[in-house]
Protein backbone atom coordinates (compact mmCIF):
# COMPACT_ATOMS: atom_id res chain seq x y z
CA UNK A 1 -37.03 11.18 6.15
CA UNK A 2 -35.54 9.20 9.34
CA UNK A 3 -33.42 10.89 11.24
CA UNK A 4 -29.81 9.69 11.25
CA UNK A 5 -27.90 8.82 13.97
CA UNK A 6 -24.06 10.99 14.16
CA UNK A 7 -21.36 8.02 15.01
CA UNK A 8 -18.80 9.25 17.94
CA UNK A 9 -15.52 8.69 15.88
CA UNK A 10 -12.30 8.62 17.39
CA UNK A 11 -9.88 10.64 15.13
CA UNK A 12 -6.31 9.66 15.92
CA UNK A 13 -4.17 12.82 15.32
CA UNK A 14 -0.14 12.62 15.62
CA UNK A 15 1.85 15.77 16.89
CA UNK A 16 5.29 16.32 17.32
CA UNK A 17 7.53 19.38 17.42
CA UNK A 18 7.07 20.23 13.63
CA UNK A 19 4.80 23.00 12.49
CA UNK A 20 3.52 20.39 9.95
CA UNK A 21 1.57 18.25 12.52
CA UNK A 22 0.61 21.35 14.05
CA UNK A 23 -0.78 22.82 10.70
CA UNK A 24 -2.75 19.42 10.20
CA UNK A 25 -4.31 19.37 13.92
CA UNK A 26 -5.84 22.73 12.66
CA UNK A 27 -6.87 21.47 9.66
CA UNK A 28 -8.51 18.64 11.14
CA UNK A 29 -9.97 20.82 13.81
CA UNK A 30 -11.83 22.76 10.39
CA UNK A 31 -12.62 20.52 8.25
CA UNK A 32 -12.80 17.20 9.70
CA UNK A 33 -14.56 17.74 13.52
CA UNK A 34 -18.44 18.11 12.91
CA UNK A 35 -21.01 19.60 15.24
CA UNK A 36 -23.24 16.74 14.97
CA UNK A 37 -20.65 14.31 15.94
CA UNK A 38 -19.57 13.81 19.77
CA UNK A 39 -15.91 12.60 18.26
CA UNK A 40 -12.68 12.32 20.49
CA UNK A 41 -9.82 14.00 18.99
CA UNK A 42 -6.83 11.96 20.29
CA UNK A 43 -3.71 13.69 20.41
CA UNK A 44 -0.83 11.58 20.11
CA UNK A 45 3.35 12.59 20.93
CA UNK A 46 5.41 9.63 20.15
CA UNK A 47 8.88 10.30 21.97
CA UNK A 48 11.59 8.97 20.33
CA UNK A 49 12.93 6.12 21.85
CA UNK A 50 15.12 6.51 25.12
CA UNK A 51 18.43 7.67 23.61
CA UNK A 52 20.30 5.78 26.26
CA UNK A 53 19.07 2.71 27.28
CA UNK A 54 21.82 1.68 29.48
CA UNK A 55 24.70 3.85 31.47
CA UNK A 56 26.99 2.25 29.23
CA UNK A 57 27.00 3.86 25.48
CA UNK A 58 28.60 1.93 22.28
CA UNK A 59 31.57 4.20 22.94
CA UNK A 60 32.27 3.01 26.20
CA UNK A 61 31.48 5.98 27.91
CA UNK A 62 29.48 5.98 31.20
CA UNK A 63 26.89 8.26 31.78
CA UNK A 64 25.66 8.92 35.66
CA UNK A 65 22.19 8.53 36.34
CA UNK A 66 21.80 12.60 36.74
CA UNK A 67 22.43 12.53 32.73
CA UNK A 68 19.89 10.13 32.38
CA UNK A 69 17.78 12.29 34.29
CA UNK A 70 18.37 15.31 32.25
CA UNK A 71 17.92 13.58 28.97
CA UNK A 72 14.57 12.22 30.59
CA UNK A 73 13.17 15.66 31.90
CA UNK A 74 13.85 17.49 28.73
CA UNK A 75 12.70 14.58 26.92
CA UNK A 76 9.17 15.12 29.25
CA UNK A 77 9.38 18.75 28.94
CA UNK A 78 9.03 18.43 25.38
CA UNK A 79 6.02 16.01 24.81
CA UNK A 80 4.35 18.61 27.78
CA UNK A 81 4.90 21.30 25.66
CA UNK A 82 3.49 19.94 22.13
CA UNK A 83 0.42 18.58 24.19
CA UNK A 84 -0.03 21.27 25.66
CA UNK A 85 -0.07 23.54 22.44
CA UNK A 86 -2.22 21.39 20.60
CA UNK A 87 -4.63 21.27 23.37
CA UNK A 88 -4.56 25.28 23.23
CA UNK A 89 -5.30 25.05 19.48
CA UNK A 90 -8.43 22.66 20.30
CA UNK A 91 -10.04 25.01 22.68
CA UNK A 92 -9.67 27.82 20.55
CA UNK A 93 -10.29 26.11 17.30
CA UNK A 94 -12.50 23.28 18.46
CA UNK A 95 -16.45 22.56 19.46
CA UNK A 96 -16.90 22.18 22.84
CA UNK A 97 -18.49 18.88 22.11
CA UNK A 98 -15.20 17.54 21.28
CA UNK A 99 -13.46 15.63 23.75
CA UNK A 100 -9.45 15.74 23.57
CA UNK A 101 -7.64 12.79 25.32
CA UNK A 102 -3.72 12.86 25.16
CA UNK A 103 -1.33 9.93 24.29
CA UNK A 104 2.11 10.15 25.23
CA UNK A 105 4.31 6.95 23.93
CA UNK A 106 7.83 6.16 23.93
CA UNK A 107 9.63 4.52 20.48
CA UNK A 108 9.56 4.37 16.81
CA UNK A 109 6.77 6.71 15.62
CA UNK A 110 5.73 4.30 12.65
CA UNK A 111 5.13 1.37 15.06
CA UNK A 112 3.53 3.77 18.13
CA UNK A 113 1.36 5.42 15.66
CA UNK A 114 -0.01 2.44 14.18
CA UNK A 115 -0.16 0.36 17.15
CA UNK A 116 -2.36 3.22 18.72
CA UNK A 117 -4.74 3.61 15.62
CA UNK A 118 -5.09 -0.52 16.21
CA UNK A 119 -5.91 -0.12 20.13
CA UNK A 120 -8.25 2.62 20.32
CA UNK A 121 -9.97 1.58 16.72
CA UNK A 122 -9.54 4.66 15.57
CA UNK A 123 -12.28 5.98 12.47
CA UNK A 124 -9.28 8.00 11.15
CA UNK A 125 -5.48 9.13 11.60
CA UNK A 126 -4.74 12.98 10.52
CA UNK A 127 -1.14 13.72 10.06
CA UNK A 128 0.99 16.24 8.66
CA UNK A 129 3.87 15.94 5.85
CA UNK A 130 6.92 16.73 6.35
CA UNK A 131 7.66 16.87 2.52
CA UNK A 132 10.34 15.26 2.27
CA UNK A 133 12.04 15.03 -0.79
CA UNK A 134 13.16 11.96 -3.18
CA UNK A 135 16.27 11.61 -1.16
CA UNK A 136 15.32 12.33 1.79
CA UNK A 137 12.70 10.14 2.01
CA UNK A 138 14.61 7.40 0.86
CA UNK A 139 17.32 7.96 3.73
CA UNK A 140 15.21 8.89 6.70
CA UNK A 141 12.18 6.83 5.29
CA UNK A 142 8.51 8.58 5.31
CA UNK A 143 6.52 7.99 8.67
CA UNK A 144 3.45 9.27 6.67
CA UNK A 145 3.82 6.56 4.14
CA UNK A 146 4.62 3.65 6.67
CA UNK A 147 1.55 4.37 8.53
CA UNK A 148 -0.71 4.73 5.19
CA UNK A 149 0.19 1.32 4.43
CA UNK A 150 0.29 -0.48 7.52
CA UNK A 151 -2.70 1.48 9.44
CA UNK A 152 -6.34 -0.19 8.93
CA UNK A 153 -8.39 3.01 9.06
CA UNK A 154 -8.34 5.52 6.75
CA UNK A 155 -5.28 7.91 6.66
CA UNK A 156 -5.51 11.69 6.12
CA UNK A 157 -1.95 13.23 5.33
CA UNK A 158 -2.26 16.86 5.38
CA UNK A 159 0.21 19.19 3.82
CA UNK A 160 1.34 22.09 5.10
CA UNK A 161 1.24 25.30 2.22
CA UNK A 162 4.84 26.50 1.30
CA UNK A 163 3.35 29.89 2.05
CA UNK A 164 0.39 32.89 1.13
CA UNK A 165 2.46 34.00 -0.68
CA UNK A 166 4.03 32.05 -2.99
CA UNK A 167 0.54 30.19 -3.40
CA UNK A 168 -0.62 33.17 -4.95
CA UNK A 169 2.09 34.03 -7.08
CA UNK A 170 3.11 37.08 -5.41
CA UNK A 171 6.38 37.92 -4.16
């Protein structure tokens, strides 16, 4: 039997502040990640898009340049702080064959997300649901869904249990 050669995948995973994305990472970091494989987990924090993209707002108000600031710092702070979570999760959870690069992008996560799966020609793009319902969806839109449809690799949406408990029937 001929040995066969383990393919270094790159497997696109998003994160954001959500325990859902969080919840999928580890599930990805379980089930998908194999020993044999010298894949690249890339992690992936799409900021929303700069909430103020001039000092003037559609109110009229003018906000100084130390707001901007602010909003911009936390706005940092934040991505930092998922990264740097999920990157916890991967050395604890992870091979240490797996390499972890970050992606930190600005905008609309259904274009950022599917514009990164395109440039790094990524093997596969792990998500989380937010299970949304009906309405919801139809109001907000599903980020999950956009990117199942417009991404060109395979697309692994991974839902988060309600809970242990209520799986099992117990109260």
């Amino acid at each position: 039997m001929a040995d066969v050669v383990a393919k270094d995948r790159k497997i696109l995973v998003a994160v954001d502040e959500g325990e859902e994305s969080m919840y999928a990472l580890s599930w990805c970091l379980k089930n998908i990640i194999s020993q044999c494989c010298k894949d690249t987990l890339f992690l992936l924090f799409v900021r929303s898009a700069q909430a103020f993209h001039s000092s003037l707002d559609g109110t009229g108000y003018l906000f100084s340049s130390d707001v901007l600031a602010t909003v911009d710092k936390y706005s940092n702070d934040v991505a930092n702080c998922i990264i740097e979570k999920a990157k916890r999760m991967c050395r604890e959870k992870g091979d240490d064959e797996v390499k972890v690069e970050v992606i930190i992008e600005s905008g609309d996560p259904r274009d950022v997300i599917c514009r990164v799966a395109e440039n790094i020609n990524a093997d596969v793009l792990v998500m989380g649901s937010h299970g949304y319902g009906l309405i919801q969806r139809a109001f907000l839109g599903s980020v999950s869904n956009h990117c199942a449809q417009n991404v060109k690799c395979p697309v692994l949406i991974v839902k988060k249990p309600k809970s242990s408990s209520s799986a099992t029937g117990t109260k």
